[in-house]
PDB file of N, CA and C in Angstrom:
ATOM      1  N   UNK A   1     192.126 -60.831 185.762  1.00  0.00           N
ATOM      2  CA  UNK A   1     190.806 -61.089 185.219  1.00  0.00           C
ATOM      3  C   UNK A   1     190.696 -62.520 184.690  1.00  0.00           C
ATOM      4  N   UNK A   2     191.561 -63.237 183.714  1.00  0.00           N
ATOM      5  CA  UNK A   2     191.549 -64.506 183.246  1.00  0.00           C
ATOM      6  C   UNK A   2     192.030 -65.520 184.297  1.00  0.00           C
ATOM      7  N   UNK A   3     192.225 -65.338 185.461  1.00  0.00           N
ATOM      8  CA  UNK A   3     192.257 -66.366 186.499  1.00  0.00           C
ATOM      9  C   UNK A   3     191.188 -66.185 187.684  1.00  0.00           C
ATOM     10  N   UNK A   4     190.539 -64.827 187.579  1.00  0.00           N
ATOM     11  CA  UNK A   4     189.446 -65.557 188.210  1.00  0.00           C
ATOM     12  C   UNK A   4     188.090 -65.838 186.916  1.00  0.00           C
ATOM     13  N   UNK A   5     187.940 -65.535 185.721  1.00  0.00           N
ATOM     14  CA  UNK A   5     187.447 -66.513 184.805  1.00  0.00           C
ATOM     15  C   UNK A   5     187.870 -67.834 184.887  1.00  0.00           C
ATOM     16  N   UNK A   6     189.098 -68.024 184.739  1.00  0.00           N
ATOM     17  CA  UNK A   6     189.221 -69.664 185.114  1.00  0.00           C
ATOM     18  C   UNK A   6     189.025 -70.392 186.465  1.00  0.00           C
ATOM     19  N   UNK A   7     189.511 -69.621 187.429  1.00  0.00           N
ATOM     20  CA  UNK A   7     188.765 -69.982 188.930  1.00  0.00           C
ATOM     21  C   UNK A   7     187.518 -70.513 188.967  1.00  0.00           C
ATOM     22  N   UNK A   8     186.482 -69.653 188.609  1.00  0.00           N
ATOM     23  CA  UNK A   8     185.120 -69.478 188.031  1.00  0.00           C
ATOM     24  C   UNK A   8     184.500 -70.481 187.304  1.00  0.00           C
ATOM     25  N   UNK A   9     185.383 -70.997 186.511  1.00  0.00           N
ATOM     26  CA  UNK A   9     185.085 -72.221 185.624  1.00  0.00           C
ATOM     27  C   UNK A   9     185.304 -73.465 186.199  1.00  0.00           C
ATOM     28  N   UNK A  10     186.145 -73.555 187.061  1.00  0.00           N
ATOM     29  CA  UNK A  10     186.783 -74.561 187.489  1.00  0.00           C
ATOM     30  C   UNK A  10     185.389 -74.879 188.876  1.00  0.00           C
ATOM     31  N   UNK A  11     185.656 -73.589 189.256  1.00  0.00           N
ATOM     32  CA  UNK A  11     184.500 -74.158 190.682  1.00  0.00           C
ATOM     33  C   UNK A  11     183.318 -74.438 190.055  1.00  0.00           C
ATOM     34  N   UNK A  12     182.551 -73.679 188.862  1.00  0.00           N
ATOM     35  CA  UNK A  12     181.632 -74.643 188.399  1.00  0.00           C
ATOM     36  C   UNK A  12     181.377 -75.633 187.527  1.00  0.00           C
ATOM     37  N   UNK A  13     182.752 -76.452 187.582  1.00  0.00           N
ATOM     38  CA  UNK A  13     182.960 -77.659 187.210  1.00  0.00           C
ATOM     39  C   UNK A  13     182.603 -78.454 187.861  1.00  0.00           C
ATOM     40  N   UNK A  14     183.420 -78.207 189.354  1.00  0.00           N
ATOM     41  CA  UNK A  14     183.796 -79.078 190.435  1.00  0.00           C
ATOM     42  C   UNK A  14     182.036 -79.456 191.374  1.00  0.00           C
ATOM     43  N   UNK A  15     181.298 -78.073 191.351  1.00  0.00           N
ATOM     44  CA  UNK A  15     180.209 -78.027 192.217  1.00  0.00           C
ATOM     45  C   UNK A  15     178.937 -79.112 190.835  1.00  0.00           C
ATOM     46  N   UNK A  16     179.215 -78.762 189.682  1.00  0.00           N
ATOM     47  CA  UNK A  16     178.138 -79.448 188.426  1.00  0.00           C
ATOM     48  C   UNK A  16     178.797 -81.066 189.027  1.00  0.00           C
ATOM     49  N   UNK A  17     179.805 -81.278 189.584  1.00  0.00           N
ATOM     50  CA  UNK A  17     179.847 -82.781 190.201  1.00  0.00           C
ATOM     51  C   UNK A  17     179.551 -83.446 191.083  1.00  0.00           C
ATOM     52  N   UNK A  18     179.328 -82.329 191.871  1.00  0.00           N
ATOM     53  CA  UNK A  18     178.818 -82.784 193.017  1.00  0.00           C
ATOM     54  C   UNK A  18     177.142 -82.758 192.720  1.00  0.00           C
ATOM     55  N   UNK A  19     176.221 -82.013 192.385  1.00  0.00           N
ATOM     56  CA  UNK A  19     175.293 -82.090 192.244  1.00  0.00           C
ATOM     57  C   UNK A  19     175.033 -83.477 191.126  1.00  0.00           C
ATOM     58  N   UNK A  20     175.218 -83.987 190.626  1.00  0.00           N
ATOM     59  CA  UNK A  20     175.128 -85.003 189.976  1.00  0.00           C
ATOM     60  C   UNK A  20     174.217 -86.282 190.531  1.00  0.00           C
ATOM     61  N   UNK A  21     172.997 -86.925 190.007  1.00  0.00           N
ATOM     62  CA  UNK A  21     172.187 -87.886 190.946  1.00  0.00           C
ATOM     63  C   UNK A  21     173.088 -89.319 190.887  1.00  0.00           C
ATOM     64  N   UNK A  22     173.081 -89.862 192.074  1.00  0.00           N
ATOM     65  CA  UNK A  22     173.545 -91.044 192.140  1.00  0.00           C
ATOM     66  C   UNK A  22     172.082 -92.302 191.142  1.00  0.00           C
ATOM     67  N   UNK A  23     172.698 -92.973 190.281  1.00  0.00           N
ATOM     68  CA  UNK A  23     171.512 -93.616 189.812  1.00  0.00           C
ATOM     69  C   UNK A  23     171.314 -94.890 190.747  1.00  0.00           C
ATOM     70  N   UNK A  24     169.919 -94.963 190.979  1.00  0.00           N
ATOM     71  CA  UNK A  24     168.814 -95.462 191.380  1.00  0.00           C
ATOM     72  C   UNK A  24     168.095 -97.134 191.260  1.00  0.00           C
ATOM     73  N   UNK A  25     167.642 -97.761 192.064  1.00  0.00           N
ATOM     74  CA  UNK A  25     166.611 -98.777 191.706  1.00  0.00           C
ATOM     75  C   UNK A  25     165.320 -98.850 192.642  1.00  0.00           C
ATOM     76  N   UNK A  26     164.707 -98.688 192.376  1.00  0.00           N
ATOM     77  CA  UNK A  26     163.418 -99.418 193.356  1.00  0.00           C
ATOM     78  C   UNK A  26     162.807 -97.939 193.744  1.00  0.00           C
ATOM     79  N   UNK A  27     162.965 -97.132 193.248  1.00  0.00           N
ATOM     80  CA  UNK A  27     162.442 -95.844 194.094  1.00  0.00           C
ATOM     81  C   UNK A  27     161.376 -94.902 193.408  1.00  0.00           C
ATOM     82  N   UNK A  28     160.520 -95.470 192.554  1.00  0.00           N
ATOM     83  CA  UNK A  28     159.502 -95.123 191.919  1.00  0.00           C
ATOM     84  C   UNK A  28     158.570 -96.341 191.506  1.00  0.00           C
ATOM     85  N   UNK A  29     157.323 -96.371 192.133  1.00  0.00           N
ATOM     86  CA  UNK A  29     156.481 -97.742 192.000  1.00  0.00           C
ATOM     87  C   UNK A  29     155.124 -97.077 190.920  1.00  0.00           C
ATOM     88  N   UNK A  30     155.188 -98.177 190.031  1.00  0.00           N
ATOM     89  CA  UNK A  30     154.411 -97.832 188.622  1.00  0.00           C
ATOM     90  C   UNK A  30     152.456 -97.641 189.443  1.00  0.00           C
ATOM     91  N   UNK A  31     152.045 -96.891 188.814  1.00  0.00           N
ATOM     92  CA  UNK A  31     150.587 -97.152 189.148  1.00  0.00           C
ATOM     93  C   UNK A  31     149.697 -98.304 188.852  1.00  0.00           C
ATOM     94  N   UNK A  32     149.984 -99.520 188.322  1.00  0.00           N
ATOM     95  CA  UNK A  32     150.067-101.016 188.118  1.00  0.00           C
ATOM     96  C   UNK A  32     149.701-101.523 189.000  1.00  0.00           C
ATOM     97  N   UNK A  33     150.915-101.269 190.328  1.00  0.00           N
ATOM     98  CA  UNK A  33     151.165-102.235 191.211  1.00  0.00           C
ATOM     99  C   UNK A  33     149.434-101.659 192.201  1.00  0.00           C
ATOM    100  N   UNK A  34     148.873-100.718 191.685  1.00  0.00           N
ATOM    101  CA  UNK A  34     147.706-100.235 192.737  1.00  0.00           C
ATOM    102  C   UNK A  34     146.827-101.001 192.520  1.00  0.00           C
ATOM    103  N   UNK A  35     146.734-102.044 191.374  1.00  0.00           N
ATOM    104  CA  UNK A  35     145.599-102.841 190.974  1.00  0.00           C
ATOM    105  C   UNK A  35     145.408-103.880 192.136  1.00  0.00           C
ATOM    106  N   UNK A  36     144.188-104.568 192.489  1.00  0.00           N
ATOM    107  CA  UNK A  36     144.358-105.605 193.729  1.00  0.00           C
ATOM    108  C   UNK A  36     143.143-106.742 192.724  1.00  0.00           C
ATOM    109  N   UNK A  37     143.309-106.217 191.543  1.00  0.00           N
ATOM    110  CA  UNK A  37     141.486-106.987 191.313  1.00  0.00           C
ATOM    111  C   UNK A  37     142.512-108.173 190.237  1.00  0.00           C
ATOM    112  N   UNK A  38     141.775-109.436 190.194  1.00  0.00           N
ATOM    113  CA  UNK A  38     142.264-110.710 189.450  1.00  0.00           C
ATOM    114  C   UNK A  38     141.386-110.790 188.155  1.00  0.00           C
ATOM    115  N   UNK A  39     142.008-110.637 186.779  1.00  0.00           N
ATOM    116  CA  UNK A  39     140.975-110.908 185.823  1.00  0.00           C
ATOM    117  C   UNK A  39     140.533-111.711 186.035  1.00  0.00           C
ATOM    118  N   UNK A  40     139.131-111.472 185.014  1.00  0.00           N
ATOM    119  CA  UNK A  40     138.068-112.874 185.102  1.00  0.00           C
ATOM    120  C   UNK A  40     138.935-114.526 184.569  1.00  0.00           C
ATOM    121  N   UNK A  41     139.698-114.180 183.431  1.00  0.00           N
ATOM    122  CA  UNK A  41     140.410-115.495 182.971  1.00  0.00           C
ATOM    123  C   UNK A  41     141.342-116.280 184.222  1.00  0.00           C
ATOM    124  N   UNK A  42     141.607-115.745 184.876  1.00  0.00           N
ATOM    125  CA  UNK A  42     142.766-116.503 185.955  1.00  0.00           C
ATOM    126  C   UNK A  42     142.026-115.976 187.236  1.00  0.00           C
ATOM    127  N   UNK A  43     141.128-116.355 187.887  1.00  0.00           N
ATOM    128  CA  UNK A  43     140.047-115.894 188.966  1.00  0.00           C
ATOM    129  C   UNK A  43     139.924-117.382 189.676  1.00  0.00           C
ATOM    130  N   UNK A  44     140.306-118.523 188.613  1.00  0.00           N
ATOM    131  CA  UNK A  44     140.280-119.782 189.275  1.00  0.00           C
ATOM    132  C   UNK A  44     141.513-121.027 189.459  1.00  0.00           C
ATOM    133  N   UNK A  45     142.597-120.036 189.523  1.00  0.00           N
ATOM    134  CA  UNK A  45     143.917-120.122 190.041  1.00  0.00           C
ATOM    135  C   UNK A  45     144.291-119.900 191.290  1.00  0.00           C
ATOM    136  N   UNK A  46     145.009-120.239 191.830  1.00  0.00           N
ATOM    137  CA  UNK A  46     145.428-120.484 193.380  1.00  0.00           C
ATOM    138  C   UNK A  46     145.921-119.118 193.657  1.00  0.00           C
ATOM    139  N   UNK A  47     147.085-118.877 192.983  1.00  0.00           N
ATOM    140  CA  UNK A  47     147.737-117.598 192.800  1.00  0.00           C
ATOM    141  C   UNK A  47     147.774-116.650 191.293  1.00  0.00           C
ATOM    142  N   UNK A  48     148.361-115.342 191.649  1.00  0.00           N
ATOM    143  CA  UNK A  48     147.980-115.294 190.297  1.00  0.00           C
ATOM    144  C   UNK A  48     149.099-113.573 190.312  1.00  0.00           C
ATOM    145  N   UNK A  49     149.795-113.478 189.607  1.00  0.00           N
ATOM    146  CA  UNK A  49     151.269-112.265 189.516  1.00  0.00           C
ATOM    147  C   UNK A  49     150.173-110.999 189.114  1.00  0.00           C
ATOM    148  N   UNK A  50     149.626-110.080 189.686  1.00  0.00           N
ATOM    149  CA  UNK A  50     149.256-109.244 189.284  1.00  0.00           C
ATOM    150  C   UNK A  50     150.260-108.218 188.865  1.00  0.00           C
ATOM    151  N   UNK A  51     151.334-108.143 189.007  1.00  0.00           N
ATOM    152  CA  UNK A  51     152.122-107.017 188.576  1.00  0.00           C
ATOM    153  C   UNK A  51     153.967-107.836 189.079  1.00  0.00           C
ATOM    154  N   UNK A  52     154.713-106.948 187.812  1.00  0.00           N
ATOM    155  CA  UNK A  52     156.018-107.642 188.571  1.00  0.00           C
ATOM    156  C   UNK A  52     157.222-106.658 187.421  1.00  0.00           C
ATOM    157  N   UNK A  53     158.150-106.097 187.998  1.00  0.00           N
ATOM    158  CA  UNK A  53     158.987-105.208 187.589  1.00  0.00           C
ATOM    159  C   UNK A  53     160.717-105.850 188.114  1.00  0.00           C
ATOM    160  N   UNK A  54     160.978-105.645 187.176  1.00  0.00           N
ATOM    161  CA  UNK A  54     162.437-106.131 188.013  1.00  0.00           C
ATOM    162  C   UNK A  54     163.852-104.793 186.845  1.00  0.00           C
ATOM    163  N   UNK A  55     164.346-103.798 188.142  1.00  0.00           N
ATOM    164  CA  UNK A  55     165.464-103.390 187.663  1.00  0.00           C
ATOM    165  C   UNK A  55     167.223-103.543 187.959  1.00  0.00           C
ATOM    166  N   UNK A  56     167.590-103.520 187.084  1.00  0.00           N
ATOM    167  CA  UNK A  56     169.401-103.763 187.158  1.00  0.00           C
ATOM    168  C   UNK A  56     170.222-102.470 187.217  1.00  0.00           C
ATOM    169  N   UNK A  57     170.916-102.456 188.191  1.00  0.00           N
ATOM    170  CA  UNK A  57     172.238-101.618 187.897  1.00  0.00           C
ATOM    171  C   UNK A  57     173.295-101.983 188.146  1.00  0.00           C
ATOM    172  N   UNK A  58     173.641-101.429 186.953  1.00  0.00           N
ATOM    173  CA  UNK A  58     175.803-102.128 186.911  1.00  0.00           C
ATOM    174  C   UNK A  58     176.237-101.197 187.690  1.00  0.00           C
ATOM    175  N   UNK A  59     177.512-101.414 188.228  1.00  0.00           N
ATOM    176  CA  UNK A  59     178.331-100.001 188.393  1.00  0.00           C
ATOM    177  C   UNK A  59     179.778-100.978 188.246  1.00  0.00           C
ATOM    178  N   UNK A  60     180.349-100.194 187.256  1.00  0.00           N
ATOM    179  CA  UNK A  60     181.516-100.902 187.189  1.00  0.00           C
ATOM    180  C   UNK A  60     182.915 -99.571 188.229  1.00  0.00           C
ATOM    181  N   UNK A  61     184.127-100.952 189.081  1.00  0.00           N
ATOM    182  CA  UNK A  61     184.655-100.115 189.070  1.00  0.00           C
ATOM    183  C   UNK A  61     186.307-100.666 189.352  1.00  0.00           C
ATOM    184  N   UNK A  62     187.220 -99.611 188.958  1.00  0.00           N
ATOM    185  CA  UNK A  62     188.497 -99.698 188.982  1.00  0.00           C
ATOM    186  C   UNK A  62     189.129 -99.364 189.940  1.00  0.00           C
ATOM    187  N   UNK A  63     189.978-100.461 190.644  1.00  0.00           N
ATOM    188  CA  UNK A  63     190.474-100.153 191.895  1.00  0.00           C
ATOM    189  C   UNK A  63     191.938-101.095 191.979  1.00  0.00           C
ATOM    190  N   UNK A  64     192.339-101.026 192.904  1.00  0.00           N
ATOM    191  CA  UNK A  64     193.915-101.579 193.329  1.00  0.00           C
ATOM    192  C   UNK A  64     194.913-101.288 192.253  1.00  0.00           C
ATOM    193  N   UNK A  65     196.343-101.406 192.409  1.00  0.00           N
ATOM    194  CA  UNK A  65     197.796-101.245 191.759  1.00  0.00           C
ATOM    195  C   UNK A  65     197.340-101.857 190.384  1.00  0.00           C
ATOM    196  N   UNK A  66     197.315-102.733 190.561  1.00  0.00           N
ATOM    197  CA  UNK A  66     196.932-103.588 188.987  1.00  0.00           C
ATOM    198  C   UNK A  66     195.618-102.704 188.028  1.00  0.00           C
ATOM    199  N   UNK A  67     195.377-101.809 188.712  1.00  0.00           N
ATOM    200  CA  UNK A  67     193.527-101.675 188.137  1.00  0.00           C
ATOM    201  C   UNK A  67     192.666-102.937 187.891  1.00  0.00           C
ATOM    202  N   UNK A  68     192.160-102.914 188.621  1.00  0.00           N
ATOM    203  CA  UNK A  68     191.438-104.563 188.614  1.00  0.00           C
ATOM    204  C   UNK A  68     190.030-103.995 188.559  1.00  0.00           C
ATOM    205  N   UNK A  69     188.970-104.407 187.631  1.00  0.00           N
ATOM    206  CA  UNK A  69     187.707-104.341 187.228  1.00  0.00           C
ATOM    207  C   UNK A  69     187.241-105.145 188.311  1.00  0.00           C
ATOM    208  N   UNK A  70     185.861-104.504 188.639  1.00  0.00           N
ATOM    209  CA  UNK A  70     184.854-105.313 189.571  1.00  0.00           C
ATOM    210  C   UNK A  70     183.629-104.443 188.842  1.00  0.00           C
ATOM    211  N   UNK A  71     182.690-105.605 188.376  1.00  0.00           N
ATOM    212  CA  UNK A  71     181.163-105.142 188.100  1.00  0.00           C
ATOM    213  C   UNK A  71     180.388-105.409 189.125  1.00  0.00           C
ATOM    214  N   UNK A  72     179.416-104.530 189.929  1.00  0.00           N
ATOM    215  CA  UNK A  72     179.025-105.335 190.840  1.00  0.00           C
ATOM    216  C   UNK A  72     177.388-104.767 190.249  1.00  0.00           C
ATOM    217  N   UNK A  73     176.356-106.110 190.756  1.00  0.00           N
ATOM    218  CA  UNK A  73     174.875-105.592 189.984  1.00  0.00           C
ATOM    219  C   UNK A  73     173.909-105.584 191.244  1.00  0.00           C
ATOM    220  N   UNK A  74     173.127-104.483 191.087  1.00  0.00           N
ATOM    221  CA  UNK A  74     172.070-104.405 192.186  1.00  0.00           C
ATOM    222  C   UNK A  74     170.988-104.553 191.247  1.00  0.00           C
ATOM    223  N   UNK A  75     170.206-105.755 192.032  1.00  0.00           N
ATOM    224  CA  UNK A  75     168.430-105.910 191.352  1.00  0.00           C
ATOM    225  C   UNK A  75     167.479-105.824 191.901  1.00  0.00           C
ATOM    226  N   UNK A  76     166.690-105.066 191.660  1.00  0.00           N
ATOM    227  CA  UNK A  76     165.440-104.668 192.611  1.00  0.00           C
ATOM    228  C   UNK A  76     164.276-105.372 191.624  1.00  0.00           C
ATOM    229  N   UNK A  77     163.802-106.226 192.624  1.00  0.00           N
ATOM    230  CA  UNK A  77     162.390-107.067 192.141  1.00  0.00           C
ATOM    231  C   UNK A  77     160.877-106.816 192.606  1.00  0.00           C
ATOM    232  N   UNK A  78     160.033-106.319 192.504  1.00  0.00           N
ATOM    233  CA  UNK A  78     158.751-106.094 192.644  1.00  0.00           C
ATOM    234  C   UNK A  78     157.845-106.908 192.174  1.00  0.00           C
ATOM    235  N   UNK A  79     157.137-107.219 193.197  1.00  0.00           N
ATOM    236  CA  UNK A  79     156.079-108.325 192.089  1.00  0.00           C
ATOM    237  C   UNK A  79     154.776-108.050 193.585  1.00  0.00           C
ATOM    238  N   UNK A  80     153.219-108.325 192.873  1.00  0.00           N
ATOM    239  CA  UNK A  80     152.267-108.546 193.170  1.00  0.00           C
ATOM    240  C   UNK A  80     151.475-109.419 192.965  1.00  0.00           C
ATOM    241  N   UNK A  81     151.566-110.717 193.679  1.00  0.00           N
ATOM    242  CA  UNK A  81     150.736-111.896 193.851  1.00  0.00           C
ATOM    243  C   UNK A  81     149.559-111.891 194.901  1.00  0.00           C
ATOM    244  N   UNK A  82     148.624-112.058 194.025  1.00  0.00           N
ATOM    245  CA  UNK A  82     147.265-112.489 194.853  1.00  0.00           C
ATOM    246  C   UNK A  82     147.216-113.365 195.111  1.00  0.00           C
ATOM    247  N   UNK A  83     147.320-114.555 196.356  1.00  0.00           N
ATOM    248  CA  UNK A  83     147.006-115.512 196.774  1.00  0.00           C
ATOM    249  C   UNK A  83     145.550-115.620 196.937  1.00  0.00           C
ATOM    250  N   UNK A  84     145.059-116.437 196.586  1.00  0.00           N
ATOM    251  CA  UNK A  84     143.279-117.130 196.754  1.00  0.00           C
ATOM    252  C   UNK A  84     143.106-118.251 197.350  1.00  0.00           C
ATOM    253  N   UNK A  85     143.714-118.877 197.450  1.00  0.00           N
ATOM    254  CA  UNK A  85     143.746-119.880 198.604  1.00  0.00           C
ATOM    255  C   UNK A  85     144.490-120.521 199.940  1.00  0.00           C
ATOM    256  N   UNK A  86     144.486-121.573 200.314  1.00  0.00           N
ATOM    257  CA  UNK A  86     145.566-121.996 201.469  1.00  0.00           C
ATOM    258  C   UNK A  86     147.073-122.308 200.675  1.00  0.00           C
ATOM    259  N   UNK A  87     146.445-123.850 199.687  1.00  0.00           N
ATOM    260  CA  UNK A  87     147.478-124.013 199.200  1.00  0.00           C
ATOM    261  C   UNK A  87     148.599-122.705 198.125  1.00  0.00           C
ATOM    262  N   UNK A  88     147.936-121.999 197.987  1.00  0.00           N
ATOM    263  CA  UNK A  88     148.312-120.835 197.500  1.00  0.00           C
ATOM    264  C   UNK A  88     149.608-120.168 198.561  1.00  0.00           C
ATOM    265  N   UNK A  89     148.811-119.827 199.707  1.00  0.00           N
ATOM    266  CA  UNK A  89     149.676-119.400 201.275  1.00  0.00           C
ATOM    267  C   UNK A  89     150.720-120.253 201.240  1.00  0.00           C
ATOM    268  N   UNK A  90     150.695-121.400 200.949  1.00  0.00           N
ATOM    269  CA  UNK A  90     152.023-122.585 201.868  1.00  0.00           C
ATOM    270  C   UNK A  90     152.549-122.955 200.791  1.00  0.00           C
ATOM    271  N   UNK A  91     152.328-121.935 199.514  1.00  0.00           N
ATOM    272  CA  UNK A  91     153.733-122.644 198.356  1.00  0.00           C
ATOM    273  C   UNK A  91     154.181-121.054 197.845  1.00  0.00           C
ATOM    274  N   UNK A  92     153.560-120.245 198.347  1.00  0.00           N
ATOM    275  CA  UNK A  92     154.373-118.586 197.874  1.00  0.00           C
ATOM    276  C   UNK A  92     154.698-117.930 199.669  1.00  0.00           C
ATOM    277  N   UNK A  93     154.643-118.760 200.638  1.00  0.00           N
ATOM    278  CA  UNK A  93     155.016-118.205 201.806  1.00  0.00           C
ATOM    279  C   UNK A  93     156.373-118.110 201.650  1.00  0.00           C
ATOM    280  N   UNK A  94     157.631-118.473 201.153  1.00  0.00           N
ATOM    281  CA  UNK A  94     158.954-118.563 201.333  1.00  0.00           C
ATOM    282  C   UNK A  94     159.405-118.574 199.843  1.00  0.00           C
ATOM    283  N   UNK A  95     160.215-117.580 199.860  1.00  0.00           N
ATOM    284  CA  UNK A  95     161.145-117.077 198.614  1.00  0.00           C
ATOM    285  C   UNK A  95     162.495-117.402 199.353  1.00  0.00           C
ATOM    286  N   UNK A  96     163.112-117.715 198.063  1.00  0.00           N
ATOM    287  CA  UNK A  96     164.626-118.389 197.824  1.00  0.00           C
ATOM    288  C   UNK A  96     165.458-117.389 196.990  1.00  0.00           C
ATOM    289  N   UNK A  97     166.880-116.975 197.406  1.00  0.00           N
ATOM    290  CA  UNK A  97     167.479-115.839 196.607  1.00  0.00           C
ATOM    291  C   UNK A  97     168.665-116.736 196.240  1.00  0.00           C
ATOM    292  N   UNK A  98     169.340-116.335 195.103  1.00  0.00           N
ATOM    293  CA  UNK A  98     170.821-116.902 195.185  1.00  0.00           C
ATOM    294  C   UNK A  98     171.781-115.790 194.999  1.00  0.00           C
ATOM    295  N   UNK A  99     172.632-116.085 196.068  1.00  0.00           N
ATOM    296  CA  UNK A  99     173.667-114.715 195.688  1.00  0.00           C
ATOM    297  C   UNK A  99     175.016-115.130 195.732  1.00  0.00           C
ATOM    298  N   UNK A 100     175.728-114.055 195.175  1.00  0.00           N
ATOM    299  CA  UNK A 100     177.438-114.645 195.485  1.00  0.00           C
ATOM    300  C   UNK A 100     178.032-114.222 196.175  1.00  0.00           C
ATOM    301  N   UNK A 101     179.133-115.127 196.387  1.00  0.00           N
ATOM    302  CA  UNK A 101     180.253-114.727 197.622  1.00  0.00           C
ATOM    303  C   UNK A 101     181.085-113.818 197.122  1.00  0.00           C
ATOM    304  N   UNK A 102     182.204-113.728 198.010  1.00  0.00           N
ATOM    305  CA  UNK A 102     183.367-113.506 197.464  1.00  0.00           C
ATOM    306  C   UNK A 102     184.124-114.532 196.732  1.00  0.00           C
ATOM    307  N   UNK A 103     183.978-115.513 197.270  1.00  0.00           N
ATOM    308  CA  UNK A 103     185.053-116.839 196.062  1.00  0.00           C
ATOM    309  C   UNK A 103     184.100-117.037 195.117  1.00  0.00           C
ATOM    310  N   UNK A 104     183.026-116.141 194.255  1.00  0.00           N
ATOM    311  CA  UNK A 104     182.177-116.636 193.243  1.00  0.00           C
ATOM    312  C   UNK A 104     181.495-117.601 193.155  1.00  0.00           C
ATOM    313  N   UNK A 105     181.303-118.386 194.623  1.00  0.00           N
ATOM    314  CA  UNK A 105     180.279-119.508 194.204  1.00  0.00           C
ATOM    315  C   UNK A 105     178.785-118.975 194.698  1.00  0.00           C
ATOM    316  N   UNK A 106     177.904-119.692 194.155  1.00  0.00           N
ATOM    317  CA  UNK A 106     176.639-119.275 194.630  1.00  0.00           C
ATOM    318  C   UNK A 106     176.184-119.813 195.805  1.00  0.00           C
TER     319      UNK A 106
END
């Protein structure tokens, strides 16, 4: 009887781990971003950020003989710019990222 109580316990240890959510970025968009309209104060701007969210996740983790730490970060950026003009088009047409290597340089 007390080993399959502990059996019992053990498998719903093992299965409460597996069900577990992997955490997340970018996978729920605020009702914000539905806006398309430019207040009246900034209506005579080229461009103009109607909405902009940016999330981080760490995941730290321990690996090789030594246990060697690695943090690695995922960022999910959202943003909503209204362009209103040309020059508007030909200075938000091209985004620039910086990321790292493996030898840590950018």
């Amino acid at each position: 009887m007390k080993q399959t109580l502990i059996f019992l316990l053990l498998l719903m240890l093992y299965t409460g781990n597996l069900n577990a959510q992997a955490p997340s970025v970018g996978e729920t968009i605020e009702p914000e971003f539905a806006i398309t309209t430019v207040p009246e104060k900034w209506s005579k701007e080229s461009a103009v950020v109607i909405g902009q969210k940016s999330e981080y996740l760490f995941t730290r983790l321990v690996s090789g003989k030594r246990y060697t730490t690695v943090v690695r970060i995922k960022e999910y950026v959202h943003k909503r710019i209204k362009l209103q003009d040309k020059n508007a088009l030909e200075k938000f047409s091209t985004f620039y990222y910086v990321t790292m290597g493996k030898d840590g340089q950018a």
